[in-house]
N, C-alpha and C. Protein backbone atom coordinates (compact mmCIF):
# COMPACT_ATOMS: atom_id res chain seq x y z
N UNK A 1 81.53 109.68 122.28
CA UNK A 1 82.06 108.38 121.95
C UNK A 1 81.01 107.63 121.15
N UNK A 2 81.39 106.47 120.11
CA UNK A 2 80.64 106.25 119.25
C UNK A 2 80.01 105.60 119.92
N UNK A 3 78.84 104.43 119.72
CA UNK A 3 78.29 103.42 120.21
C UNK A 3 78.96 101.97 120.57
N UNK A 4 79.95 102.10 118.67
CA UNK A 4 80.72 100.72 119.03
C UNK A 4 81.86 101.01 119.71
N UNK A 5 82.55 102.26 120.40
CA UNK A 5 83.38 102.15 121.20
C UNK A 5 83.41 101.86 122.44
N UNK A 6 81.59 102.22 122.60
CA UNK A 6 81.35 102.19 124.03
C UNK A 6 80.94 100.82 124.00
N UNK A 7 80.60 100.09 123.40
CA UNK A 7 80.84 98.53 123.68
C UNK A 7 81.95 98.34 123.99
N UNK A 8 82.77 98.32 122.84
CA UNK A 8 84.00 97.55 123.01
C UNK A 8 84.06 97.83 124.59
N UNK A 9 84.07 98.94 125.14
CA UNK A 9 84.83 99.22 126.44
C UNK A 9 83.41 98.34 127.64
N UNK A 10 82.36 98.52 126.83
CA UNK A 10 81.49 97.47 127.96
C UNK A 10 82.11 96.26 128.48
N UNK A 11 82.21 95.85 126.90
CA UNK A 11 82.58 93.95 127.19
C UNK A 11 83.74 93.75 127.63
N UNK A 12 84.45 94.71 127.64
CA UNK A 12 86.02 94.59 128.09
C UNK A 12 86.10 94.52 129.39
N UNK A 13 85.15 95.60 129.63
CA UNK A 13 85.33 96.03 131.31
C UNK A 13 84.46 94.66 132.16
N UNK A 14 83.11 94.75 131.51
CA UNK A 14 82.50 94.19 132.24
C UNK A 14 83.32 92.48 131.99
N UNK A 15 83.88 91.86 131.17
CA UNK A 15 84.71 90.59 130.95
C UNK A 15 85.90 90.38 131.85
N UNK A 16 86.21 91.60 132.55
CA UNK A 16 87.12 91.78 133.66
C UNK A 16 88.40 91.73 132.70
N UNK A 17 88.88 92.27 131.15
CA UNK A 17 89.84 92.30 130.45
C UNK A 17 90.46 93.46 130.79
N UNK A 18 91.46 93.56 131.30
CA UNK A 18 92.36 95.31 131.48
C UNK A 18 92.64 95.62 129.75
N UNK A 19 92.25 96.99 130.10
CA UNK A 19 93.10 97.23 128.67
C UNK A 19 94.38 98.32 128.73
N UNK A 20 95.20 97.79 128.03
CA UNK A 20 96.88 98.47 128.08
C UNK A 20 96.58 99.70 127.29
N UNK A 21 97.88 100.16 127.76
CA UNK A 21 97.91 101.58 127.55
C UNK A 21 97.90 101.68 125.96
N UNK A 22 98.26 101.04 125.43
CA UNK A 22 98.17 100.95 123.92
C UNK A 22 97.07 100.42 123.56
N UNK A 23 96.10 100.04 123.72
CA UNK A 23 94.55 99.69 123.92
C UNK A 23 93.43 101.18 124.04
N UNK A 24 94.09 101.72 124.87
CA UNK A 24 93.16 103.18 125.48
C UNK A 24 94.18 104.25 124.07
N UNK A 25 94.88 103.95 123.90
CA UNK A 25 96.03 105.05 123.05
C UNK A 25 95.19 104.52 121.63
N UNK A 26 94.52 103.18 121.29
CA UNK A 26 93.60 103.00 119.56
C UNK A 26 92.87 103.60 120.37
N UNK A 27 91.68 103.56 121.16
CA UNK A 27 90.44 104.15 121.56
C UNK A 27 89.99 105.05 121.20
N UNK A 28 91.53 105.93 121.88
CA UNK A 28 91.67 107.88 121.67
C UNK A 28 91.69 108.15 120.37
N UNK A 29 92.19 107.21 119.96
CA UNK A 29 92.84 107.72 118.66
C UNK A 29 91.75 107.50 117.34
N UNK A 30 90.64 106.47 117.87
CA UNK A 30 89.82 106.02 116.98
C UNK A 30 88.29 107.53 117.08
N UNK A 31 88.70 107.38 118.35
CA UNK A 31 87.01 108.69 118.79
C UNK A 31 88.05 109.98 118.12
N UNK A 32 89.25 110.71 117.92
CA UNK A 32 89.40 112.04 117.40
C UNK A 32 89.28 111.61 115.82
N UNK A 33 89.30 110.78 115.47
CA UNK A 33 89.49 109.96 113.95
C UNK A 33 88.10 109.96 113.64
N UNK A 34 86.92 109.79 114.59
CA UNK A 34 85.37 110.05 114.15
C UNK A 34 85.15 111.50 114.85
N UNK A 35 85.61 112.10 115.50
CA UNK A 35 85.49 113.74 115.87
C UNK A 35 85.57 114.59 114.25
N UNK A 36 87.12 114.07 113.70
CA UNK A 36 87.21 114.81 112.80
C UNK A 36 86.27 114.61 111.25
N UNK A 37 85.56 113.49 111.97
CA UNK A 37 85.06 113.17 110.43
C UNK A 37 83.42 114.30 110.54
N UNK A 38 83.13 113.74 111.83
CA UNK A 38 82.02 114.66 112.39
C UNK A 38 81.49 116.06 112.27
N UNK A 39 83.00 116.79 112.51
CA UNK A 39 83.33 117.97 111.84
C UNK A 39 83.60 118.42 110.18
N UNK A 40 83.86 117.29 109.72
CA UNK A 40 83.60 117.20 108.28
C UNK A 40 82.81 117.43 107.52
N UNK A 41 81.55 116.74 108.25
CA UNK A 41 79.77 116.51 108.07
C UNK A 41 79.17 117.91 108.00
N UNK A 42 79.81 118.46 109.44
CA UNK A 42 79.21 119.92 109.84
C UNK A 42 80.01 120.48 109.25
N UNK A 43 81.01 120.90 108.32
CA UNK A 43 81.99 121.93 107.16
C UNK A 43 81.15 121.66 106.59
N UNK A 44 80.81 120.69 105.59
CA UNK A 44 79.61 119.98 103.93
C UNK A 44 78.62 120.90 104.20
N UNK A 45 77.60 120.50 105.40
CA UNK A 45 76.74 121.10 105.47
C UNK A 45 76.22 122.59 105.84
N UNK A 46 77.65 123.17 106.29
CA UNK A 46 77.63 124.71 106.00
C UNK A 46 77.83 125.28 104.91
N UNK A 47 78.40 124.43 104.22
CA UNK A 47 78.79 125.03 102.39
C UNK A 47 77.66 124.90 101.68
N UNK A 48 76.72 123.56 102.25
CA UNK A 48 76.03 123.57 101.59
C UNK A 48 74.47 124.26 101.52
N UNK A 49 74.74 125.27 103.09
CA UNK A 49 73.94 125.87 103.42
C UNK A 49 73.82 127.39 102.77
N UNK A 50 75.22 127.52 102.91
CA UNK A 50 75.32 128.69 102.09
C UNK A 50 74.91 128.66 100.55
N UNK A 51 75.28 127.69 100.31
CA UNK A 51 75.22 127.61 98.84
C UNK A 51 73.19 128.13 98.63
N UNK A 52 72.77 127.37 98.87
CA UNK A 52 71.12 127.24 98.74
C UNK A 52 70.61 129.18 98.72
């Protein structure tokens, strides 16, 4: 999980804010949305490993 997700979920939690199921459903959806970019990084840099 990123850093700023794990805030968001600090201040939320610790602010005593519930978050709805459509709240945790952006969350998920925001951490596989930086998973896949992550994996992106690591594809580049195998191409670009090979390449060399």
């Amino acid at each position: 999980m990123s850093s700023v997700l794990g805030w968001v979920l600090v201040f939320a939690l610790d602010g005593g804010v519930q978050l709805t199921a459509e709240d945790r459903e952006v969350i998920e959806n925001l951490e596989l949305l930086q998973d896949l970019d992550s994996a992106a990084d690591l594809e580049l840099l195998e191409e670009l490993a090979v390449e060399r």
